[in-house]
PDB file of N, CA and C in Angstrom:
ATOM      1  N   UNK A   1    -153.606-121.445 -46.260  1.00  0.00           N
ATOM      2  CA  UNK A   1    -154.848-120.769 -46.549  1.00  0.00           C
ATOM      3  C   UNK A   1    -155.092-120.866 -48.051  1.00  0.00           C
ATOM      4  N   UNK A   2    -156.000-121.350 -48.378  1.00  0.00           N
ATOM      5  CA  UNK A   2    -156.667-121.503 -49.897  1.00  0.00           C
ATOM      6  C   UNK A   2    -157.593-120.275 -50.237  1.00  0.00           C
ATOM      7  N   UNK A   3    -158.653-120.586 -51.612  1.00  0.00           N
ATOM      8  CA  UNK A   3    -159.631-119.861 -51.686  1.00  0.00           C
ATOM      9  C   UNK A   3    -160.548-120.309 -50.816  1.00  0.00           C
ATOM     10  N   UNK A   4    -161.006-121.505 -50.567  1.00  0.00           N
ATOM     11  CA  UNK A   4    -162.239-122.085 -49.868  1.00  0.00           C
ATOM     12  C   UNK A   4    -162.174-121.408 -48.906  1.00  0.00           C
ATOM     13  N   UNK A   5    -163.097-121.285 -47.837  1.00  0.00           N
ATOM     14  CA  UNK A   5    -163.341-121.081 -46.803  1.00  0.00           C
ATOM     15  C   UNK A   5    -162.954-122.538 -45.952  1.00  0.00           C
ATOM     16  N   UNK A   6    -162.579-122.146 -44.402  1.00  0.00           N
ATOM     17  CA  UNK A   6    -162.478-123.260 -43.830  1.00  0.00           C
ATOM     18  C   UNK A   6    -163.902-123.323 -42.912  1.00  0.00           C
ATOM     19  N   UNK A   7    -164.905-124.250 -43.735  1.00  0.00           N
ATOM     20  CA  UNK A   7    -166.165-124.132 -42.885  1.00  0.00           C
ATOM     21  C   UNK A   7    -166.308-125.513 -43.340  1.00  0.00           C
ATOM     22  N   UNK A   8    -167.131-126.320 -42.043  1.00  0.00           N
ATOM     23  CA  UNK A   8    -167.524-127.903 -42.213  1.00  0.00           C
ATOM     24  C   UNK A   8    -168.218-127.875 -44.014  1.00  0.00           C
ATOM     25  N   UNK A   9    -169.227-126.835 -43.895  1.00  0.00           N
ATOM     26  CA  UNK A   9    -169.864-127.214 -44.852  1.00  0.00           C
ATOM     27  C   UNK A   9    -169.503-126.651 -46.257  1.00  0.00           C
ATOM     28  N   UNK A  10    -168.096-126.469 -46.491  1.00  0.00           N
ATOM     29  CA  UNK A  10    -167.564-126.196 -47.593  1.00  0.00           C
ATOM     30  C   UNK A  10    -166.812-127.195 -48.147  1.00  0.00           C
ATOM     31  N   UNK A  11    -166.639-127.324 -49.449  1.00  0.00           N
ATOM     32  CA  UNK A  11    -165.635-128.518 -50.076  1.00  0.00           C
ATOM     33  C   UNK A  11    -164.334-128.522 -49.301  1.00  0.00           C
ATOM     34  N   UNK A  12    -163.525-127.699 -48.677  1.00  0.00           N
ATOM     35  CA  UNK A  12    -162.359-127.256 -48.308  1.00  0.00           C
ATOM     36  C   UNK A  12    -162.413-127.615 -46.933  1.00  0.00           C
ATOM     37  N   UNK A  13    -163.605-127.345 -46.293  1.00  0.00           N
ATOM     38  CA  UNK A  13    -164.402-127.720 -44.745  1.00  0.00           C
ATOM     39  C   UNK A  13    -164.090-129.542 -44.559  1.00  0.00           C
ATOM     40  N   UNK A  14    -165.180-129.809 -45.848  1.00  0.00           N
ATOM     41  CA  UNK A  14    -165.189-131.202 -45.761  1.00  0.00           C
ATOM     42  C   UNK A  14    -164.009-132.011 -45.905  1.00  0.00           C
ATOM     43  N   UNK A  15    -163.021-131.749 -46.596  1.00  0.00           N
ATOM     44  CA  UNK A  15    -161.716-132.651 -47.080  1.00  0.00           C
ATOM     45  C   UNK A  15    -161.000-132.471 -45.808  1.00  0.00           C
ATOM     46  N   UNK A  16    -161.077-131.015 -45.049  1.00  0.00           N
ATOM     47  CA  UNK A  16    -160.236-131.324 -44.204  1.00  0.00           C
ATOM     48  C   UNK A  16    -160.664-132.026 -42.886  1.00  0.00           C
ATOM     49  N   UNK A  17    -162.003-131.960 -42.373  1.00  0.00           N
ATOM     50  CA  UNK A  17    -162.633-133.070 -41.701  1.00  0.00           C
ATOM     51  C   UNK A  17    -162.092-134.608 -41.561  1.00  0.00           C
ATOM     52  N   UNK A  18    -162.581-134.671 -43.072  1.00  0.00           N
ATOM     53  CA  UNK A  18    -161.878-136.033 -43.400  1.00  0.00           C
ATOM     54  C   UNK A  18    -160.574-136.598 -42.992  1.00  0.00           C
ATOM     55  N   UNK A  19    -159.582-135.722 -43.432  1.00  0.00           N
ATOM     56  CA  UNK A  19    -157.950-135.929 -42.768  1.00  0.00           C
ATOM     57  C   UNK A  19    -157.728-135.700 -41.530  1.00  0.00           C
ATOM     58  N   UNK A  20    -158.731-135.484 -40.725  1.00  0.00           N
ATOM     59  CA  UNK A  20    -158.318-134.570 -39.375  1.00  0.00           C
ATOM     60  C   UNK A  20    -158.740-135.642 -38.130  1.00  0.00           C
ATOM     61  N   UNK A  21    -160.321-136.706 -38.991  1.00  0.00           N
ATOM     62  CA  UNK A  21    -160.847-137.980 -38.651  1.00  0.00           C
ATOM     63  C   UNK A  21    -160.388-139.276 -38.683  1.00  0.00           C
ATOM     64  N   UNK A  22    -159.911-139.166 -40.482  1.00  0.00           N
ATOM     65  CA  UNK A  22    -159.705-140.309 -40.940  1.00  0.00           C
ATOM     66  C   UNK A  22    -158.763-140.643 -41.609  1.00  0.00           C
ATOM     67  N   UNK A  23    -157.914-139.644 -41.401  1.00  0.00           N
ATOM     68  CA  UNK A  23    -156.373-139.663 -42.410  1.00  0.00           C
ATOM     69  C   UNK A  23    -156.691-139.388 -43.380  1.00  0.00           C
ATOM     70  N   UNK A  24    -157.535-139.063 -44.128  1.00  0.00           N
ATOM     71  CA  UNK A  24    -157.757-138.617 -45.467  1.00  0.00           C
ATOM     72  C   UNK A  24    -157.273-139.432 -46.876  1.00  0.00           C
ATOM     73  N   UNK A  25    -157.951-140.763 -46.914  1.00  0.00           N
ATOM     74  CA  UNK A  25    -157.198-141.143 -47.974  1.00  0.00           C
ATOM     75  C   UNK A  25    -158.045-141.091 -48.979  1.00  0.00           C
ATOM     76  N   UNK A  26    -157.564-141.191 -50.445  1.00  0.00           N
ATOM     77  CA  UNK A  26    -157.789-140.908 -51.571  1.00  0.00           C
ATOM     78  C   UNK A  26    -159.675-140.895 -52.014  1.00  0.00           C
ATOM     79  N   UNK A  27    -159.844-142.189 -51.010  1.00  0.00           N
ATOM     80  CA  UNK A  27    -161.503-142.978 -51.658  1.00  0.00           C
ATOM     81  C   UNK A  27    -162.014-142.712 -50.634  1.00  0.00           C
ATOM     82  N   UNK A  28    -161.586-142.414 -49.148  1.00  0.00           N
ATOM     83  CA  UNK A  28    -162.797-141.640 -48.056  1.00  0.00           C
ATOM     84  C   UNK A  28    -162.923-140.512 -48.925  1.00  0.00           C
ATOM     85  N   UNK A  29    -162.244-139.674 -49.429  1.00  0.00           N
ATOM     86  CA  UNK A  29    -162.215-138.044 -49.695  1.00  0.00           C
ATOM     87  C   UNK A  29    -163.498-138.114 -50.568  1.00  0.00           C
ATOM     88  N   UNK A  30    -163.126-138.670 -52.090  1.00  0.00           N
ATOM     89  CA  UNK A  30    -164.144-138.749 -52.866  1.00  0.00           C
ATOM     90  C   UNK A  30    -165.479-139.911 -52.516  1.00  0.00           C
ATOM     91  N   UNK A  31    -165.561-140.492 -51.596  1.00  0.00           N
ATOM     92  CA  UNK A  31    -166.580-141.620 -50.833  1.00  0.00           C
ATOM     93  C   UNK A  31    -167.737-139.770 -50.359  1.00  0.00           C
ATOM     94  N   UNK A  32    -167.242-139.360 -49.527  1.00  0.00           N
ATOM     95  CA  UNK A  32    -167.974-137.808 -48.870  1.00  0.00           C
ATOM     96  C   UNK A  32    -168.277-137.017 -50.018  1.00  0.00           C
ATOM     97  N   UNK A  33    -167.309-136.685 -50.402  1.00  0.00           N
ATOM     98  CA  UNK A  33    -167.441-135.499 -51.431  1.00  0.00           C
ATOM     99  C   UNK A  33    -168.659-135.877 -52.604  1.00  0.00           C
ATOM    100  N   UNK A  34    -168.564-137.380 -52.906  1.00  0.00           N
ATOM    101  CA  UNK A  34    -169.652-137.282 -53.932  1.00  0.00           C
ATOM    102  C   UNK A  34    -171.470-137.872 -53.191  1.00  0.00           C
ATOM    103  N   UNK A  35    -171.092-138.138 -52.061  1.00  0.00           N
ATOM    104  CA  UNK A  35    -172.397-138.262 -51.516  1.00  0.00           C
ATOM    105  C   UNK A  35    -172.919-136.555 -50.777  1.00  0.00           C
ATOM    106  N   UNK A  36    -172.018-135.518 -50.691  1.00  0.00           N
ATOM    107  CA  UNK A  36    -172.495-134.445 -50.295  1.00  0.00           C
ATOM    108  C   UNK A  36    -174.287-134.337 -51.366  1.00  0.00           C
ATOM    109  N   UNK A  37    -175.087-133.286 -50.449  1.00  0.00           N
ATOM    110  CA  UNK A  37    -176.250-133.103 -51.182  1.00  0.00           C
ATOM    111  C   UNK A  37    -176.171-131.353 -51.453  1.00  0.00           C
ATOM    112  N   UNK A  38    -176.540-130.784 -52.297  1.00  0.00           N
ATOM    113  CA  UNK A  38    -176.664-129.784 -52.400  1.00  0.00           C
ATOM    114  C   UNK A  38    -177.969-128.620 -52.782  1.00  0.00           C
ATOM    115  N   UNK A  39    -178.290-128.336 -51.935  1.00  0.00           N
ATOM    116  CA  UNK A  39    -180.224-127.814 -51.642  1.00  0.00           C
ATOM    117  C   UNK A  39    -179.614-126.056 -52.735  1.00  0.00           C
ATOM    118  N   UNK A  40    -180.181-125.625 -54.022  1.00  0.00           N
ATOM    119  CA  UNK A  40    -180.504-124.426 -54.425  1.00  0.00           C
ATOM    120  C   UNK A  40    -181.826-123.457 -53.630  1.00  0.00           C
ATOM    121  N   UNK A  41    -181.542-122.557 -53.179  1.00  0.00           N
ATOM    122  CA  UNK A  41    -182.729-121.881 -52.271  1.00  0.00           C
ATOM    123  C   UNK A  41    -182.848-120.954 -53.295  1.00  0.00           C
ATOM    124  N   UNK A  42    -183.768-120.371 -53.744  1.00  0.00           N
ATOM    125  CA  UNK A  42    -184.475-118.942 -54.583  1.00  0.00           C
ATOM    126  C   UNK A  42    -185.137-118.060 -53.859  1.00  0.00           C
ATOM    127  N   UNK A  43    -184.946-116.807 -53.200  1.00  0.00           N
ATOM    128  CA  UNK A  43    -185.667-116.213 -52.754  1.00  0.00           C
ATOM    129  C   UNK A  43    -185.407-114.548 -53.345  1.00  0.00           C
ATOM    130  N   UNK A  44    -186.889-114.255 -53.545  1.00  0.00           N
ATOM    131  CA  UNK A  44    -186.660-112.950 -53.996  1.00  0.00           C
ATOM    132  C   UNK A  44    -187.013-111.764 -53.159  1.00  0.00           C
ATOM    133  N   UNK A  45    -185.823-110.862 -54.227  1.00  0.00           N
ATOM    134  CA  UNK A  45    -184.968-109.520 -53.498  1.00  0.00           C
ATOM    135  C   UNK A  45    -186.104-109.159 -53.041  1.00  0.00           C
ATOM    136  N   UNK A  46    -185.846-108.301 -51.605  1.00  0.00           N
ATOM    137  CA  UNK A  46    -186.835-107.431 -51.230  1.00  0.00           C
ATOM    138  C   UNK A  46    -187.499-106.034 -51.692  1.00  0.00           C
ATOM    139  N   UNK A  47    -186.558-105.925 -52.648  1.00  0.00           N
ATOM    140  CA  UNK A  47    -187.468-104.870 -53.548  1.00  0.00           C
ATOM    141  C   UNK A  47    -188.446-105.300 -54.234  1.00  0.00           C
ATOM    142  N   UNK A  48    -188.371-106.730 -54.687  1.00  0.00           N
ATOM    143  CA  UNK A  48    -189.331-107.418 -55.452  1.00  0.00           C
ATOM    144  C   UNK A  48    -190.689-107.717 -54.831  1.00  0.00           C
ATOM    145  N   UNK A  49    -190.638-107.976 -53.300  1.00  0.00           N
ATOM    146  CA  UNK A  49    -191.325-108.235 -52.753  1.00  0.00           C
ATOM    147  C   UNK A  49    -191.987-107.184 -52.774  1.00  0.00           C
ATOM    148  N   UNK A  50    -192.064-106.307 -52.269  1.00  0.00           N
ATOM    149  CA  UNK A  50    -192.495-104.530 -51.991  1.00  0.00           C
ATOM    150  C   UNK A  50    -192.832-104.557 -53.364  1.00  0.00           C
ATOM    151  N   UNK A  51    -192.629-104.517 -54.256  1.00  0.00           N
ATOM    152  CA  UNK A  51    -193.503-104.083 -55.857  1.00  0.00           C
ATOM    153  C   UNK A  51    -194.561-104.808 -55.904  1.00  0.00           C
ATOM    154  N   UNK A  52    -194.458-106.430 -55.499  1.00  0.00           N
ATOM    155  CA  UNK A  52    -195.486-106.992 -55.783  1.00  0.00           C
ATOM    156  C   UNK A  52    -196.467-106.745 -54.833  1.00  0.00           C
ATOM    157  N   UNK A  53    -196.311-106.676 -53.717  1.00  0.00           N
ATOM    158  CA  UNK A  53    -197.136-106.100 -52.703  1.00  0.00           C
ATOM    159  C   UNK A  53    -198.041-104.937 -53.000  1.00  0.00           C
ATOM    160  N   UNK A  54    -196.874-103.642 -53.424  1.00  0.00           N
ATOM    161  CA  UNK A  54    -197.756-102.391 -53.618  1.00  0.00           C
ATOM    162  C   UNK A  54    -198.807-102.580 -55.411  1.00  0.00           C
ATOM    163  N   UNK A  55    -198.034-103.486 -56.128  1.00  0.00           N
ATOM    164  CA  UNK A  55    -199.170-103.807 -57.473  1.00  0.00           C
ATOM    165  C   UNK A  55    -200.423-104.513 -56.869  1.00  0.00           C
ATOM    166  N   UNK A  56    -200.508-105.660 -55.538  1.00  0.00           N
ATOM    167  CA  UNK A  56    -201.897-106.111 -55.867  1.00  0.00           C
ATOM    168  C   UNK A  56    -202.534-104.571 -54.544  1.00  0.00           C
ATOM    169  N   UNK A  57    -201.743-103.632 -53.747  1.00  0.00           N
ATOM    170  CA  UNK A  57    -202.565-102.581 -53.056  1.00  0.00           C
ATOM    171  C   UNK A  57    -203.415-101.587 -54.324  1.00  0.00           C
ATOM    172  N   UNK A  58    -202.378-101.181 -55.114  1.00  0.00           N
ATOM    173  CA  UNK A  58    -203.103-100.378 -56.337  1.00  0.00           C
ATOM    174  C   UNK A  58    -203.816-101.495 -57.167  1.00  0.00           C
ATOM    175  N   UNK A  59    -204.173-102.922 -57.300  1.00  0.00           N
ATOM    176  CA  UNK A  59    -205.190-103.251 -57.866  1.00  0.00           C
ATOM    177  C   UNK A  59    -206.745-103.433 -56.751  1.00  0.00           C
ATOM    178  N   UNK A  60    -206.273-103.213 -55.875  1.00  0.00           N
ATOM    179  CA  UNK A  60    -207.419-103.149 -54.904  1.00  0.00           C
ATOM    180  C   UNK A  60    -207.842-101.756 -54.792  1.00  0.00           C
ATOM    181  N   UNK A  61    -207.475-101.214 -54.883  1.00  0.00           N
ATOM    182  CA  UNK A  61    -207.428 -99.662 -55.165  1.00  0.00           C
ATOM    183  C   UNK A  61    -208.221 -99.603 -56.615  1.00  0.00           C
ATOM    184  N   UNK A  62    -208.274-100.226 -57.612  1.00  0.00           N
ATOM    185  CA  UNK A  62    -208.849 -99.695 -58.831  1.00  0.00           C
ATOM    186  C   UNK A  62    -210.307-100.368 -58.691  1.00  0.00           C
ATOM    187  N   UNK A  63    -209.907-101.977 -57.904  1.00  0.00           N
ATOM    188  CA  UNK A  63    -211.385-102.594 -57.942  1.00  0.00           C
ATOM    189  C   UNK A  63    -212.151-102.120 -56.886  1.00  0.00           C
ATOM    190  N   UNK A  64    -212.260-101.200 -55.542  1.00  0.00           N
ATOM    191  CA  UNK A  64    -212.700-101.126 -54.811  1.00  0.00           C
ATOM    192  C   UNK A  64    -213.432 -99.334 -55.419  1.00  0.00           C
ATOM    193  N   UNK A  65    -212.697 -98.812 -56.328  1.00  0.00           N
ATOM    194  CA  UNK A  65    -213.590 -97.229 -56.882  1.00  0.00           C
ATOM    195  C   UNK A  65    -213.828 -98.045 -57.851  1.00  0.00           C
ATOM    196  N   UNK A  66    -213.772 -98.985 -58.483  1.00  0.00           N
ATOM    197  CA  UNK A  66    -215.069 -99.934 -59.522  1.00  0.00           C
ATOM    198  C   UNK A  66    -216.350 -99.838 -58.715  1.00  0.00           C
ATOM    199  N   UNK A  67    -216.189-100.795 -57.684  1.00  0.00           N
ATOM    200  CA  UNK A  67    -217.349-101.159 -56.661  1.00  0.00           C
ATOM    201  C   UNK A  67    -218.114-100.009 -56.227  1.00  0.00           C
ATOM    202  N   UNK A  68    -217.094 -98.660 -56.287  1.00  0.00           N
ATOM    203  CA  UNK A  68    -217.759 -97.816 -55.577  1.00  0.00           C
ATOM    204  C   UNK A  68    -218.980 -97.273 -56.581  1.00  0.00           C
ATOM    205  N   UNK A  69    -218.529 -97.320 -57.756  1.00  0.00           N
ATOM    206  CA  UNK A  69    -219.536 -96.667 -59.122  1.00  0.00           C
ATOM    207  C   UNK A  69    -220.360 -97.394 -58.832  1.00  0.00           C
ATOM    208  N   UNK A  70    -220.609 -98.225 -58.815  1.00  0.00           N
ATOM    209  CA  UNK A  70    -222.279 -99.407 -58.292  1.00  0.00           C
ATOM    210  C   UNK A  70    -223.571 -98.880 -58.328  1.00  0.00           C
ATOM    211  N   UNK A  71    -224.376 -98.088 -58.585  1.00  0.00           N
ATOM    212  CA  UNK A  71    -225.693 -97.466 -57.792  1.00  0.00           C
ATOM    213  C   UNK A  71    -225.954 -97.970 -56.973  1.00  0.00           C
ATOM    214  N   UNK A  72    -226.228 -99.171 -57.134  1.00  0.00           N
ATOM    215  CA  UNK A  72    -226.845 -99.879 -56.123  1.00  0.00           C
ATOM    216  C   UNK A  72    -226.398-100.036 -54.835  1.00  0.00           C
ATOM    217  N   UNK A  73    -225.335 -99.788 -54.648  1.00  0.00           N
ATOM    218  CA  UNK A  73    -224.747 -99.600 -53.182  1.00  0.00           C
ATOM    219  C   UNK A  73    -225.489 -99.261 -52.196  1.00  0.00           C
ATOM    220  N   UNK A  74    -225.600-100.199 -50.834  1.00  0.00           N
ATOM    221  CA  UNK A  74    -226.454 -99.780 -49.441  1.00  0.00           C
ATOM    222  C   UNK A  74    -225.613 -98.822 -48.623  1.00  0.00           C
ATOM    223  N   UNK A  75    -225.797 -97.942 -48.388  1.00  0.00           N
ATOM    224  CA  UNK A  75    -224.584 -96.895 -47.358  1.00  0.00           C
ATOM    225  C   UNK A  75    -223.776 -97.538 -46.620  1.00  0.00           C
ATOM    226  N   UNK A  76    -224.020 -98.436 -46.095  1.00  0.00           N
ATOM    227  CA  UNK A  76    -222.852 -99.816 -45.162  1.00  0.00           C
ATOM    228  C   UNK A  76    -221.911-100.029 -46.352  1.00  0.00           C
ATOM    229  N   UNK A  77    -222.753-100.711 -47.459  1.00  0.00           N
ATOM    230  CA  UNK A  77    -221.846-101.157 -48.544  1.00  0.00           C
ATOM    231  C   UNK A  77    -220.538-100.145 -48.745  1.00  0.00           C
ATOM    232  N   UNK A  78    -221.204 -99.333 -49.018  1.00  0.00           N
ATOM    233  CA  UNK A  78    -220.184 -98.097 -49.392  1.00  0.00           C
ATOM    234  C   UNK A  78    -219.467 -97.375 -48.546  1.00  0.00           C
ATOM    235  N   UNK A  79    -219.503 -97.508 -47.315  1.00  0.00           N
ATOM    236  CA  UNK A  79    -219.131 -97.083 -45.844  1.00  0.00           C
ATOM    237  C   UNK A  79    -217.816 -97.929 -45.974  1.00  0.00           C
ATOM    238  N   UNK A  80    -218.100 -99.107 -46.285  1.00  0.00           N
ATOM    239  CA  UNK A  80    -217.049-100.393 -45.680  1.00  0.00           C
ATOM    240  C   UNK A  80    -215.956-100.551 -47.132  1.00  0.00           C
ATOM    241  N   UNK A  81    -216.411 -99.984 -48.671  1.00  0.00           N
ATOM    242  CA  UNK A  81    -215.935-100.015 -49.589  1.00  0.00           C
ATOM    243  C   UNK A  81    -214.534 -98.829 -48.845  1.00  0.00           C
ATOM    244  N   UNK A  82    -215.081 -97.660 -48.370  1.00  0.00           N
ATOM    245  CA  UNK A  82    -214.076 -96.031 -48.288  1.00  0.00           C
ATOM    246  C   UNK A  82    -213.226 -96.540 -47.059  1.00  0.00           C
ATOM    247  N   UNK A  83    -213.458 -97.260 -46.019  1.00  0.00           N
ATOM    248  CA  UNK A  83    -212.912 -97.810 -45.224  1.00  0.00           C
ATOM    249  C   UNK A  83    -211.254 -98.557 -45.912  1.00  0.00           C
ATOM    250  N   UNK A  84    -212.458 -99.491 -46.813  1.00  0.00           N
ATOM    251  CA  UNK A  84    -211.016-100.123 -47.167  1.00  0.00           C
ATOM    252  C   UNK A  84    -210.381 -99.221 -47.822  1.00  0.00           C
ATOM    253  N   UNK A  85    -210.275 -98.435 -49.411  1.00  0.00           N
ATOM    254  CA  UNK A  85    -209.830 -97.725 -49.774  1.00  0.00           C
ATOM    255  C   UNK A  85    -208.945 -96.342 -49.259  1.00  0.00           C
ATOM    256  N   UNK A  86    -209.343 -96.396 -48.104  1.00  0.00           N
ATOM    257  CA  UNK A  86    -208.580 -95.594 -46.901  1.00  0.00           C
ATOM    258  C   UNK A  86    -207.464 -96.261 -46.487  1.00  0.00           C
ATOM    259  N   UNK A  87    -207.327 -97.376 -45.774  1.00  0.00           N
ATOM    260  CA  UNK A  87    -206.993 -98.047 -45.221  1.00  0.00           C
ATOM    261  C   UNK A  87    -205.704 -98.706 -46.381  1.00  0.00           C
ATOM    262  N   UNK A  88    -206.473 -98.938 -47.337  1.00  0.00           N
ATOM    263  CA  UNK A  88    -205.376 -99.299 -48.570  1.00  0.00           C
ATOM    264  C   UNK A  88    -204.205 -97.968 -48.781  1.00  0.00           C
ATOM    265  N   UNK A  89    -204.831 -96.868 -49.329  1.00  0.00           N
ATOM    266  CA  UNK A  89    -204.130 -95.868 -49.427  1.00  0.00           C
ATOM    267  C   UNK A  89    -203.056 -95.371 -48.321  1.00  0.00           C
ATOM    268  N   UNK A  90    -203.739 -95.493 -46.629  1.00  0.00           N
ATOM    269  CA  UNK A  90    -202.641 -94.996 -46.143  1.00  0.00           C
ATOM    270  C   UNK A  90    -201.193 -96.331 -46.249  1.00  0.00           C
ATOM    271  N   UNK A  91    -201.427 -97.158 -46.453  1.00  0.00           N
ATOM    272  CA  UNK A  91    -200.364 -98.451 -46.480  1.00  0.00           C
ATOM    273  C   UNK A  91    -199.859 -98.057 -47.196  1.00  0.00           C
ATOM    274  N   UNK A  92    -199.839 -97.502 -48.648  1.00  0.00           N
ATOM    275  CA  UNK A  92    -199.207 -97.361 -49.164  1.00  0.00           C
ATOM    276  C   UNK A  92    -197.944 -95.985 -49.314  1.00  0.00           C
ATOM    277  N   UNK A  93    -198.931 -95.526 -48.675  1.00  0.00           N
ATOM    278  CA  UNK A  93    -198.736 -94.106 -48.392  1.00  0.00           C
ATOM    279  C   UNK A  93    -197.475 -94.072 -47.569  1.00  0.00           C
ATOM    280  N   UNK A  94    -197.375 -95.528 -46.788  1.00  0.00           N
ATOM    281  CA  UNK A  94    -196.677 -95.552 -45.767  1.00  0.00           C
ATOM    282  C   UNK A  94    -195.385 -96.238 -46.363  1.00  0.00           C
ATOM    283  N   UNK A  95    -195.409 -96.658 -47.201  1.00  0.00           N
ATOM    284  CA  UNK A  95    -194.060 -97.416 -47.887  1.00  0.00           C
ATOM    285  C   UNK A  95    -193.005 -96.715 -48.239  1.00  0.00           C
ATOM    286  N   UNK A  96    -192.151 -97.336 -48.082  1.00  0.00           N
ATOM    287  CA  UNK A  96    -190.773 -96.805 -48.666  1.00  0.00           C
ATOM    288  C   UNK A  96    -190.645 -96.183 -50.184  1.00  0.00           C
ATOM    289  N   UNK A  97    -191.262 -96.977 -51.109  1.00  0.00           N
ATOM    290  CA  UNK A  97    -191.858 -96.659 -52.219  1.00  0.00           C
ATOM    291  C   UNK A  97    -192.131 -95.101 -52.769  1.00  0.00           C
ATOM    292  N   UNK A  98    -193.271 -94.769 -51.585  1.00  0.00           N
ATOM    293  CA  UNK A  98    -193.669 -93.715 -51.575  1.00  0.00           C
ATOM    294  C   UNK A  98    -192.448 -92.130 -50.575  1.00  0.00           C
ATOM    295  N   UNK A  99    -192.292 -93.349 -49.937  1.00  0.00           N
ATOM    296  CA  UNK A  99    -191.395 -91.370 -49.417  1.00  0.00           C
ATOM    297  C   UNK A  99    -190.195 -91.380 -49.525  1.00  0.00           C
TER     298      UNK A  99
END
């Protein structure tokens, strides 16, 4: 037992594949090992996600009581503005964030 893990797709995985296939000699080992490919994935934390989420709800939230100051607003207009602003608020309302 080493540090590696014994998994195909570990350096420790792969060498022993090799010996287990092919006897493992010196130039199969490093022949695999340096054609392996190695993919970096980035994905961000889920707290990160949830902030950015609830920053563009509270910027819809600031532009939608912009819209609401308007005069000019038709009662639909402004019907469908409180709708959303409702609708925004309870989402948020509903987050982890919040309770």
């Amino acid at each position: 037992v080493g540090p590696l893990p014994m998994t195909e797709d570990s350096v420790r995985g792969t060498i022993e594949t090799i010996i287990d296939e092919d006897g493992g000699t010196e130039e199969a080992i490093l022949d695999r090992l340096t054609k392996q490919k190695v993919e970096i994935v980035l994905t961000a934390h889920p707290t990160e996600v949830n902030r950015r989420t609830l920053l563009r709800k509270y910027r819809l939230i600031s532009e939608t009581l912009g819209y609401l100051e308007r005069p000019d607003l038709h009662p639909y207009e402004r019907s469908e503005a409180m709708i959303t602003l409702r609708r925004t608020i309870a989402a948020i309302w509903g987050s982890d964030e919040i309770r």
